[in-house]
Every structure is written in structure tokens, then in C-alpha cells.
N, C-alpha and C. Protein backbone atom coordinates (compact mmCIF):
# COMPACT_ATOMS: atom_id res chain seq x y z
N UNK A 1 -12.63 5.13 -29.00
CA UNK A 1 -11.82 5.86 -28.06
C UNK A 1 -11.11 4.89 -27.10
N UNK A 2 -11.64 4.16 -26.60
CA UNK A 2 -11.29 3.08 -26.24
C UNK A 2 -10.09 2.13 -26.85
N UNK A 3 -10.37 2.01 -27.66
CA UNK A 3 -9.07 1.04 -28.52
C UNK A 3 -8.14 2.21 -28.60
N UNK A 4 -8.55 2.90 -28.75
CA UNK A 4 -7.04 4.09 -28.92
C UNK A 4 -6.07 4.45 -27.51
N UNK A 5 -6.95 4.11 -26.63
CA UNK A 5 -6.88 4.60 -25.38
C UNK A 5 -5.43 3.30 -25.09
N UNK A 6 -5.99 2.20 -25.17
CA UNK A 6 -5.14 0.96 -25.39
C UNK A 6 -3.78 1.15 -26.07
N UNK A 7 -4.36 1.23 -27.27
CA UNK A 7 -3.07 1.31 -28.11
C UNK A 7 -2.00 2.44 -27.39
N UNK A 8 -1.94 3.28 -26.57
CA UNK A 8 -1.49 4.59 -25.93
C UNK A 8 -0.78 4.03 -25.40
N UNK A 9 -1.35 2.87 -24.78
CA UNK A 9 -0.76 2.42 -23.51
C UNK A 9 -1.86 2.13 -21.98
N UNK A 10 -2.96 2.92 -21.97
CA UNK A 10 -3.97 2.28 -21.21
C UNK A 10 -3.60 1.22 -20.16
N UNK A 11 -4.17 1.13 -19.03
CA UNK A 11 -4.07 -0.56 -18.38
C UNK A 11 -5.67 -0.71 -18.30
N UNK A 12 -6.29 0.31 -18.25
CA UNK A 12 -7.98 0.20 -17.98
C UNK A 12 -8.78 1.26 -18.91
N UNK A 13 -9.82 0.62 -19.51
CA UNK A 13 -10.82 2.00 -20.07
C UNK A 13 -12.42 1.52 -19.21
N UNK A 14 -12.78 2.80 -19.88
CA UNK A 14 -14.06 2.97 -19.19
C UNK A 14 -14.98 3.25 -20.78
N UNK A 15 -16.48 2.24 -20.06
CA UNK A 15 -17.20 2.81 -21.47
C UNK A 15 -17.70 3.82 -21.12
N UNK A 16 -18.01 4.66 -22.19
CA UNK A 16 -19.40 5.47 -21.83
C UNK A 16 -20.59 4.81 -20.76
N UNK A 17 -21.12 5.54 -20.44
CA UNK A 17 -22.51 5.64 -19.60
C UNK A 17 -23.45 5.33 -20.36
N UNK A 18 -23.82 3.70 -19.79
CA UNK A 18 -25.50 3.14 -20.38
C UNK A 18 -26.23 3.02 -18.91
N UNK A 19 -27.42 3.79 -19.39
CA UNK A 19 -28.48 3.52 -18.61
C UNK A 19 -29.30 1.80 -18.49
N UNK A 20 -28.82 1.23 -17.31
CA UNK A 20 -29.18 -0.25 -17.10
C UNK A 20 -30.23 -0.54 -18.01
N UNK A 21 -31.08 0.16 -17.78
CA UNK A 21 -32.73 -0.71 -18.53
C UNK A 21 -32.29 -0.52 -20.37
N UNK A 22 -31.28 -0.42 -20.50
CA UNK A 22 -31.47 -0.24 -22.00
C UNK A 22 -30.43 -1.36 -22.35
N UNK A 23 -30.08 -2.33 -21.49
CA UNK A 23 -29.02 -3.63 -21.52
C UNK A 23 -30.14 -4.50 -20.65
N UNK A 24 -31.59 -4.13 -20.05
CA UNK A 24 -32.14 -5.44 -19.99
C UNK A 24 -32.70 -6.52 -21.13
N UNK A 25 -32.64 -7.36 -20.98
CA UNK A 25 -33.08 -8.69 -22.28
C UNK A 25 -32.22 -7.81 -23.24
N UNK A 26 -31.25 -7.38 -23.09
CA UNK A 26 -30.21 -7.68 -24.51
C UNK A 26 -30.06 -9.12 -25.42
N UNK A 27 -29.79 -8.60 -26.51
CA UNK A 27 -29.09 -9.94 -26.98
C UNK A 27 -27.44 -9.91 -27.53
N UNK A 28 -26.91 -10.63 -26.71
CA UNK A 28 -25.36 -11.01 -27.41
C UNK A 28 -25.11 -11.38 -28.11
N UNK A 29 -24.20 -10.56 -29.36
CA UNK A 29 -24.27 -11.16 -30.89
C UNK A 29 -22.74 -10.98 -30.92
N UNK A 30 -21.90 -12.38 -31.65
CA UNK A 30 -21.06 -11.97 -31.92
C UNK A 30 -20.62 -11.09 -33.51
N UNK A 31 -20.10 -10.43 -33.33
CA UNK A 31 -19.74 -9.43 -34.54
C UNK A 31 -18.47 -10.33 -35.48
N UNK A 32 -19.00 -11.03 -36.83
CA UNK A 32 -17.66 -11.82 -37.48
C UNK A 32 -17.24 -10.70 -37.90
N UNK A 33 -17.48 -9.94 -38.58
CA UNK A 33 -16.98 -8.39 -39.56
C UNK A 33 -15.69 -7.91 -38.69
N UNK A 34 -16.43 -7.36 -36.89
CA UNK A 34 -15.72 -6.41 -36.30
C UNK A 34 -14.56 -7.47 -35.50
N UNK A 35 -15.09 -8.87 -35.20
CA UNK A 35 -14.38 -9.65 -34.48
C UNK A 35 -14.79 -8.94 -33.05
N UNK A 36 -16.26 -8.55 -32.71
CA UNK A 36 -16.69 -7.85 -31.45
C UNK A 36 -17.64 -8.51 -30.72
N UNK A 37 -18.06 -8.16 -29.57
CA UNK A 37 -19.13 -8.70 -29.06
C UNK A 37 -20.11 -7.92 -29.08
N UNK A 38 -21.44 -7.47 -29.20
CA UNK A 38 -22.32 -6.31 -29.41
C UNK A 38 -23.31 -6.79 -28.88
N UNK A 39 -23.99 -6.04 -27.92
CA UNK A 39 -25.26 -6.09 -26.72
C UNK A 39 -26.29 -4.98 -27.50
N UNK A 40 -27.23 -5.54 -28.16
CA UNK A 40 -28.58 -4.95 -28.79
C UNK A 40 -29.88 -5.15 -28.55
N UNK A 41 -30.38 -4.53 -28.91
CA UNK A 41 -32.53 -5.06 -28.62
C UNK A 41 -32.73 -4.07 -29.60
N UNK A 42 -33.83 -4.73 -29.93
CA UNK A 42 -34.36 -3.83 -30.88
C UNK A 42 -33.70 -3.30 -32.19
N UNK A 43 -32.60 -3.70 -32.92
CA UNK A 43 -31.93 -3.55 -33.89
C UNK A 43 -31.24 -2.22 -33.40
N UNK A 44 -31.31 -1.65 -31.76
CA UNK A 44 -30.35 -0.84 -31.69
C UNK A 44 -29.04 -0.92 -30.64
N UNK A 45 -27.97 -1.21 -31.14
CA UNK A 45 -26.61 -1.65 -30.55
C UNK A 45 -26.26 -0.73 -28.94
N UNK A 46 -26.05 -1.02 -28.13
CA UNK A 46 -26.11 -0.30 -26.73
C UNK A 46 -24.62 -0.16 -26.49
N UNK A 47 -23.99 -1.42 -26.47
CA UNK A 47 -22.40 -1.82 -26.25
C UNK A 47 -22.08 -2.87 -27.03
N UNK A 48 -20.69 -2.35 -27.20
CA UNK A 48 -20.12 -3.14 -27.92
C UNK A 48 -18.20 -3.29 -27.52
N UNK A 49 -17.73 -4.69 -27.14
CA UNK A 49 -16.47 -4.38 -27.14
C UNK A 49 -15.53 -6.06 -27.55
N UNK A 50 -14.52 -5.31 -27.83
CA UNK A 50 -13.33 -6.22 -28.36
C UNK A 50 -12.74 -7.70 -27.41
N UNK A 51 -13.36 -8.45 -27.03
CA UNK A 51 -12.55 -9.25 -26.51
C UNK A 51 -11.18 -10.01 -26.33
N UNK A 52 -11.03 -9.50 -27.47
CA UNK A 52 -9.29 -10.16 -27.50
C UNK A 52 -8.51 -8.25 -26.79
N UNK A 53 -8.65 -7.43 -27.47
CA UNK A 53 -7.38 -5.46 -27.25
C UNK A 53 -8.40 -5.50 -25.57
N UNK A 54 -9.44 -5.54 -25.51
CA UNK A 54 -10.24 -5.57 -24.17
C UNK A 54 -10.12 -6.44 -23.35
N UNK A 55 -9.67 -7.51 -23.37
CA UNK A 55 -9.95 -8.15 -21.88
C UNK A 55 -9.49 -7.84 -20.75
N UNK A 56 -9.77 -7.85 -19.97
CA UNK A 56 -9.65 -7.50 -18.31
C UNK A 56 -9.16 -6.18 -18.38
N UNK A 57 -9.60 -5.22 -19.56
CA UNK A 57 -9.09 -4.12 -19.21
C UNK A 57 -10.55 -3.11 -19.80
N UNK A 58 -11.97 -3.93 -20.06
CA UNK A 58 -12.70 -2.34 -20.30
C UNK A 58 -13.51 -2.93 -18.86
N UNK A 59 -13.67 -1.31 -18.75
CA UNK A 59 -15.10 -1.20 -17.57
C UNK A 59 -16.56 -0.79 -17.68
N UNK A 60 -17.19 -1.65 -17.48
CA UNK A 60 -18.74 -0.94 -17.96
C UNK A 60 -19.10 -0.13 -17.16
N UNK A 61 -19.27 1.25 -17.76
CA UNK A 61 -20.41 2.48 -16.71
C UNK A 61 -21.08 2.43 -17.09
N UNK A 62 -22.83 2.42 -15.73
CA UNK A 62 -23.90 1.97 -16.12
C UNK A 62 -24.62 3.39 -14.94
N UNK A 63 -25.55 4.19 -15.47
CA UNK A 63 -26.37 4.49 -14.87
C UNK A 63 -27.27 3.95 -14.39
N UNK A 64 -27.73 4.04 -13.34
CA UNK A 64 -29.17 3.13 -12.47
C UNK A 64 -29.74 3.76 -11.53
N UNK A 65 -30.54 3.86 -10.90
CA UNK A 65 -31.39 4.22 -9.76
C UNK A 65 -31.43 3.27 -8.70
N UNK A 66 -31.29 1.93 -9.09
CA UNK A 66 -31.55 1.46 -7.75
C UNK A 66 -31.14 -0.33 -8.54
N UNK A 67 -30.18 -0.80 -7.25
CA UNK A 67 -29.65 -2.33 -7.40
C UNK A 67 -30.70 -3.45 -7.91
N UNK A 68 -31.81 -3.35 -8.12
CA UNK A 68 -32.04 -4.55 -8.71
C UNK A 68 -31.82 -4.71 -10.39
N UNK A 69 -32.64 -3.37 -10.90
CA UNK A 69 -32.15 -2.99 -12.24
C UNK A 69 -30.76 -2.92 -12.52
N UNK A 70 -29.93 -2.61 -11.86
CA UNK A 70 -28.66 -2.44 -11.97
C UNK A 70 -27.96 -4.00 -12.27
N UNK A 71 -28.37 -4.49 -11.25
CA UNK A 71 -27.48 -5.79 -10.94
C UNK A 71 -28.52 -6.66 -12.54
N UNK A 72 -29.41 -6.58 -12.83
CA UNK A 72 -30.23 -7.28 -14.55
C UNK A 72 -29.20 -6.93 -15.63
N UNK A 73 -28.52 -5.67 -15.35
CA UNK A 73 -28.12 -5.09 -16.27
C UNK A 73 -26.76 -5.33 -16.42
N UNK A 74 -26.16 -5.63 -15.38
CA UNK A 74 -24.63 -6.13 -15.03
C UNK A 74 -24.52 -7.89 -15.62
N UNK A 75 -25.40 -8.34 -15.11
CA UNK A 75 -25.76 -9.36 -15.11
C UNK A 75 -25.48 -9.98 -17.31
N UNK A 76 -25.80 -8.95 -17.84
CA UNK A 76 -25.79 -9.05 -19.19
C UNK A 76 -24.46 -9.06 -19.64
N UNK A 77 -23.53 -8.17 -18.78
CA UNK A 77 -22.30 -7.63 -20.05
C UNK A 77 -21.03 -8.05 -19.01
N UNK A 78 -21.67 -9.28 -17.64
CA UNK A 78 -20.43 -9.15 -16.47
C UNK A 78 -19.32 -10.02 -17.12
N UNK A 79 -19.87 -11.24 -18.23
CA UNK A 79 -18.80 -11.98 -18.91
C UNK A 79 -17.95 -11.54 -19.82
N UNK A 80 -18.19 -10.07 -20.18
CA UNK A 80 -17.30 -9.59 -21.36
C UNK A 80 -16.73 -8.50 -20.60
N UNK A 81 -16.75 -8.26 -19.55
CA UNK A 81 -16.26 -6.87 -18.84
C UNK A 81 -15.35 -6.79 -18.22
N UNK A 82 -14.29 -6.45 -17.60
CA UNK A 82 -13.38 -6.18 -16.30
C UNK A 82 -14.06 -6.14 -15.46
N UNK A 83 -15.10 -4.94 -15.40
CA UNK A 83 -15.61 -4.25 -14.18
C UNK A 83 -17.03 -3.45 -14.41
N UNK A 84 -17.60 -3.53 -13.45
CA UNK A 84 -18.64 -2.23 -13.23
C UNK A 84 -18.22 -1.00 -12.65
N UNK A 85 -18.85 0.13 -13.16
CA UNK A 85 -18.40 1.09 -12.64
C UNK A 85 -19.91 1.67 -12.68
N UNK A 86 -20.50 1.94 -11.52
CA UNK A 86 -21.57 3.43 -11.38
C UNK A 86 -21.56 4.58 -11.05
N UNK A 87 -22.49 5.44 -12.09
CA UNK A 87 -22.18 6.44 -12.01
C UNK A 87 -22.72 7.18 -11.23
N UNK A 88 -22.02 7.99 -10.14
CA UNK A 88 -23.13 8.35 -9.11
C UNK A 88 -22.86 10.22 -9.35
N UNK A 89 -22.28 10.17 -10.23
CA UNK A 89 -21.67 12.13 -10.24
C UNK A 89 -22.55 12.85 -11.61
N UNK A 90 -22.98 12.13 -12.39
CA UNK A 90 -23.21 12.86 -13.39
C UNK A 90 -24.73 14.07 -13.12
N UNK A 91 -24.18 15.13 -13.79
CA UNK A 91 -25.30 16.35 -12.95
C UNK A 91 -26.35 16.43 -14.31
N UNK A 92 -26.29 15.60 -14.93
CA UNK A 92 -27.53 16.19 -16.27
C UNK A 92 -29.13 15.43 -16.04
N UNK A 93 -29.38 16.64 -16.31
CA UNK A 93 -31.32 16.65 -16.41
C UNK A 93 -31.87 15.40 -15.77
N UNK A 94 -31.67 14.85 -17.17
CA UNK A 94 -31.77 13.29 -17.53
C UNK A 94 -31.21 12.25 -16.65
N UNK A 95 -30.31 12.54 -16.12
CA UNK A 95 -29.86 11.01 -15.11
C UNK A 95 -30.31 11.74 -13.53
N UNK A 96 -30.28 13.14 -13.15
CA UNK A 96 -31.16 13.24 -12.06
C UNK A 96 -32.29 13.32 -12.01
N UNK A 97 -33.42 13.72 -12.79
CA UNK A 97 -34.90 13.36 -13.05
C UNK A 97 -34.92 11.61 -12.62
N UNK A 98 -33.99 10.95 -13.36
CA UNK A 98 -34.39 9.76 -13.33
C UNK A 98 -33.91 8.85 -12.57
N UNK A 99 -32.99 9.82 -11.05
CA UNK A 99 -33.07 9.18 -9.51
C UNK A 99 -31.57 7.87 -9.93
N UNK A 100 -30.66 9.13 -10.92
CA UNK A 100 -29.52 8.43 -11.08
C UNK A 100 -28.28 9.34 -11.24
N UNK A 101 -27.23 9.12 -11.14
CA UNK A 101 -25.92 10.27 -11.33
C UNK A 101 -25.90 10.74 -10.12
N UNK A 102 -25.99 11.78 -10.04
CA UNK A 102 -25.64 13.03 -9.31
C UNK A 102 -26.55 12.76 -7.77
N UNK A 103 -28.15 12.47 -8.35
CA UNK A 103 -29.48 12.15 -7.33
C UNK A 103 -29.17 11.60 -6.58
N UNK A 104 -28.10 10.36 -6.99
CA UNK A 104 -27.78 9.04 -5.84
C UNK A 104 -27.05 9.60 -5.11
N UNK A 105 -26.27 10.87 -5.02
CA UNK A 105 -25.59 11.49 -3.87
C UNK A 105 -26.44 12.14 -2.45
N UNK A 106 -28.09 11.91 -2.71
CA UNK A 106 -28.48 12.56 -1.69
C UNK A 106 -29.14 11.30 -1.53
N UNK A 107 -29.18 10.26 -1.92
CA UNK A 107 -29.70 9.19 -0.92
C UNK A 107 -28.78 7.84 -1.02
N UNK A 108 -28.16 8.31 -0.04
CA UNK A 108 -26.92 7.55 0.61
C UNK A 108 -27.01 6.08 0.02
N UNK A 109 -28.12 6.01 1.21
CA UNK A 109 -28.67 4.38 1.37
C UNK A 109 -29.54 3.60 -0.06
N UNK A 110 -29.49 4.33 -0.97
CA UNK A 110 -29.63 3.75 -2.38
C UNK A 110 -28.45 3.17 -3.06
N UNK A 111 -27.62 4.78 -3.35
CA UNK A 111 -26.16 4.22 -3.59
C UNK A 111 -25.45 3.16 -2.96
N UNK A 112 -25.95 2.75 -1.79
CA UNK A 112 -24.95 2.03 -0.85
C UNK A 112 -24.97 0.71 -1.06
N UNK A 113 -26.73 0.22 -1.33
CA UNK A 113 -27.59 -0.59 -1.99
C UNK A 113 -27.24 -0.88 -3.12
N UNK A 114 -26.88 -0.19 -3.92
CA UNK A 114 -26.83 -0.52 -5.84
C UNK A 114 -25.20 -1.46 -5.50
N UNK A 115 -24.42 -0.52 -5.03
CA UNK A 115 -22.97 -1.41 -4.27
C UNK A 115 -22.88 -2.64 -3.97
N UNK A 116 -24.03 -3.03 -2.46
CA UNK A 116 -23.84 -4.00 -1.87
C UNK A 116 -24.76 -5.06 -3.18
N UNK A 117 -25.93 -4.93 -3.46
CA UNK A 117 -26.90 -5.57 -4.56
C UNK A 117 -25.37 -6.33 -5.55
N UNK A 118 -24.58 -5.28 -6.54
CA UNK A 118 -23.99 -5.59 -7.03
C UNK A 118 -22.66 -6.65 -7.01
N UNK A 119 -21.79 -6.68 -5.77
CA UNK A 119 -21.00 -7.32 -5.30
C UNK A 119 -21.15 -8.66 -4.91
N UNK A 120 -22.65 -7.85 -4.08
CA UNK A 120 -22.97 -9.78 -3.45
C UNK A 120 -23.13 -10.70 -4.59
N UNK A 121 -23.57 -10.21 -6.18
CA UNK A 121 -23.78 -10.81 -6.55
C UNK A 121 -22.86 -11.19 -8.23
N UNK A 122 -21.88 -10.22 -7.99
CA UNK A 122 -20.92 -10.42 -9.26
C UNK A 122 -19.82 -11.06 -8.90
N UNK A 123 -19.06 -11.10 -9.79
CA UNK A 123 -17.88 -11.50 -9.38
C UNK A 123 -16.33 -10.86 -10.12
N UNK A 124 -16.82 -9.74 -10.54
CA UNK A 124 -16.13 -8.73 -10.87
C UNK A 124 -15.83 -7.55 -10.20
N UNK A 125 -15.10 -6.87 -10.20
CA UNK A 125 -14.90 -5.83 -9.26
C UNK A 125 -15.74 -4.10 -10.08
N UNK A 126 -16.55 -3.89 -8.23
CA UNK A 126 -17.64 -3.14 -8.99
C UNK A 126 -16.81 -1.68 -8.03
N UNK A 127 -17.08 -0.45 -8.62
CA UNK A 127 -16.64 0.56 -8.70
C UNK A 127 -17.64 1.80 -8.66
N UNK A 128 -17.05 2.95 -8.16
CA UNK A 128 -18.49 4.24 -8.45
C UNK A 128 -17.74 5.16 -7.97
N UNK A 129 -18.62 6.28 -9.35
CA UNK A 129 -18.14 7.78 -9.32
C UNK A 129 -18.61 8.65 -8.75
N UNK A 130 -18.37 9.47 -7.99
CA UNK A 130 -18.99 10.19 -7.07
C UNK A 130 -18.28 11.48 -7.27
N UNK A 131 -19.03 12.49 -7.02
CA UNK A 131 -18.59 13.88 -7.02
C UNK A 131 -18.35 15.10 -5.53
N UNK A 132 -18.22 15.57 -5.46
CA UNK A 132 -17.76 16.08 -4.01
C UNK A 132 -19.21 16.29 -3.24
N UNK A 133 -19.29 16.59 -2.24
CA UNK A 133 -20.93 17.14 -1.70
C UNK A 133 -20.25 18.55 -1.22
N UNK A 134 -21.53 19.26 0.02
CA UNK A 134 -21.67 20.03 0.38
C UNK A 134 -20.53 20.53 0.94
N UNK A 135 -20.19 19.62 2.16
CA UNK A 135 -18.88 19.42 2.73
C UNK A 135 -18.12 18.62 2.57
N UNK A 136 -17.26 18.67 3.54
CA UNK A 136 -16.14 17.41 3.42
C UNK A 136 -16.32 16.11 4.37
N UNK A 137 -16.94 16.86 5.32
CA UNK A 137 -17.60 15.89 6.10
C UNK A 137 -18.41 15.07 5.35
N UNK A 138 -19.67 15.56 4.79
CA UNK A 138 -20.59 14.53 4.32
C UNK A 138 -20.17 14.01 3.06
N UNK A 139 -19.19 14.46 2.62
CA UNK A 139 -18.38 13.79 1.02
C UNK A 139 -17.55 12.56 1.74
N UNK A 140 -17.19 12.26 2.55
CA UNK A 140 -16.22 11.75 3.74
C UNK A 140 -17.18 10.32 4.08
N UNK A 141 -18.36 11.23 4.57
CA UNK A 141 -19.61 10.21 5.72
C UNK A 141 -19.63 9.13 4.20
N UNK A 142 -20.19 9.74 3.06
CA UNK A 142 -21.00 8.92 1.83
C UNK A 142 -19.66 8.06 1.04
N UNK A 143 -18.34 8.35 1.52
CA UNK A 143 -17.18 7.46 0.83
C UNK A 143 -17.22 6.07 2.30
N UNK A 144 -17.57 6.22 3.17
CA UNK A 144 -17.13 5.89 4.11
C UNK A 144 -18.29 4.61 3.89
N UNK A 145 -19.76 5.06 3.84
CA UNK A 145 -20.65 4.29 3.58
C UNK A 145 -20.48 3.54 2.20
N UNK A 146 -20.26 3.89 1.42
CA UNK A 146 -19.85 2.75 0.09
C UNK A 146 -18.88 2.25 0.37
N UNK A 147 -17.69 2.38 1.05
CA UNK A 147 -16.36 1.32 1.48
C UNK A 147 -17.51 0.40 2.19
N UNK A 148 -18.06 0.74 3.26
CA UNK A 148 -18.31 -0.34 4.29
C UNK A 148 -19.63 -1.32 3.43
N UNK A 149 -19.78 -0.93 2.46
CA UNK A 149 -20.28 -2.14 1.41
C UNK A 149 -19.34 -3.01 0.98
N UNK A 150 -19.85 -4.34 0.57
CA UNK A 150 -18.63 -5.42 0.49
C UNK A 150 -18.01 -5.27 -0.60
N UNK A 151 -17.11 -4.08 -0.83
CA UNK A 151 -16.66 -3.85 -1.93
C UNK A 151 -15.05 -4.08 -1.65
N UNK A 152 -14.41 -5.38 -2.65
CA UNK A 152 -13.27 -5.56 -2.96
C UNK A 152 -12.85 -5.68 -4.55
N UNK A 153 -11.92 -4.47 -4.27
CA UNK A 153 -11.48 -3.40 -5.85
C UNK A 153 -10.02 -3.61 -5.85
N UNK A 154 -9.54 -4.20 -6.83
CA UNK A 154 -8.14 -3.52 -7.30
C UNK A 154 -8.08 -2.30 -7.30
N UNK A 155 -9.14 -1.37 -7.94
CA UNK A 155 -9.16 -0.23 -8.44
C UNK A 155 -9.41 1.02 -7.73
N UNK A 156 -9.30 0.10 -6.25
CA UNK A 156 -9.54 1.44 -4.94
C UNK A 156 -8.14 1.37 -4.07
């Protein structure tokens, strides 16, 4: 979807949503067949992307709970990537049970954390999705608190 997205005309894609711990101790293999780069463990492939139709234009979305896992996990795929992107909106089962997506909207100071964790320590421009809150006020307060993380984005 991605390469197609490109070929369209694209300036940026986004991958799907990997949950960090499933890109810790990856291994980077290059792909001669696909001419790809592919991030696996366990004989099962997590990500995979094009370095030549991709450069500086895919973004990795990564679910996480909390910046240290996050930033292990960035840490794996930050040389083949544009960007990080977290996901802080997604409302399913599975990423709020597991104090990620949607969850990180009610604790500010996690999200704010996975941000600052990430920046201080990449050197790519890191990004996050967020979904509206209650009000506008506190949708407002929680944009206001991730700006004032050291976040410098082309993409904002």
C-alpha cells in the first residue's frame, strides 16, 4: 500500500502499527529477491521497507506504553525510517488493555514521556496520533503538553 501510495504521488507514508516489543532484538536482513530491508525474530517478518521508492519518505507507527520500550524499538528501524510516529488514538481492546493507543490519552504524562524519551534520543523527527478527548479544553491542555516536549517536526 505503501509503494502504491508513492507511485500516486505520496510525499510521506505511514506503516501500519507495530507494537514496540515485537521490533525488540530484531534482526536486519537485507532482502536480495525484494531489494528490501526486513526487521524479523523468530522467522516472523514485523517490517519491512524499500530503501531506494522509501527513503525519507516512510514513517514508522509504533504502539507502546511507555518511552523506554518505545525508544528499544525505534532504536531498531530509526536508520531505515523518515520518522516515528505514535500511536496514541487507536480505541481497540488490545492496544488499550495494553496501556497503549487510545489509554495514553488519559495519562498525559506517559504520552508526554514516550515524546520527550524519544526525541532526546533520535534523530529523526518523531510524531503522534491523538484523537479528540472529552473537551476541547482538555484535547487543547494534552496537544499543548506534547508540543512543550522537545519535539521538532517538519510534519507539525
Amino acid at each position: 500500500m505503501r509503494s502504491l501510495a508513492l507511485d500516486y504521488g505520496c510525499d510521506i507514508v505511514f506503516g501500519e502499527e507495530i507494537i514496540d516489543r515485537n521490533l525488540h532484538n530484531c534482526t536486519r536482513e537485507w532482502n536480495e529477491k525484494l531489494q528490501t530491508v526486513d526487521f524479523s525474530k523468530n522467522a516472523k517478518l514485523f517490517f519491512r521497507t524499500d530503501p531506494v521508492k522509501e527513503k525519507g519518505k516512510c514513517v514508522f507507527q509504533m504502539g507502546t506504553p511507555e518511552g523506554v520500550s518505545a525508544l528499544k524499538a525505534a532504536v531498531e528501524v530509526a536508520g531505515d525510517v523518515a520518522g516515528i510516529d505514535i500511536n496514541m488514538g487507536c480505541p481497540k481492546g488490545f492496544s488499550v488493555q495494553g496501556g497503549m493507543g487510545a489509554a495514553l490519552l488519559q495519562k498525559p504524562e506517559v504520552a508526554c514521556d514516550i515524546i520527550r524519551t524519544l526525541k532526546r534520543n533520535l534523530n529523526i523527527p518523531v510524531t503522534c496520533k491523538i484523537r479528540l478527548l472529552e473537551t476541547e479544553a482538555a484535547t487543547l491542555d494534552l496537544a499543548k503538553g506534547i508540543l512543550t516536549s522537545p519535539i521538532t517536526s517538519p510534519y507539525l
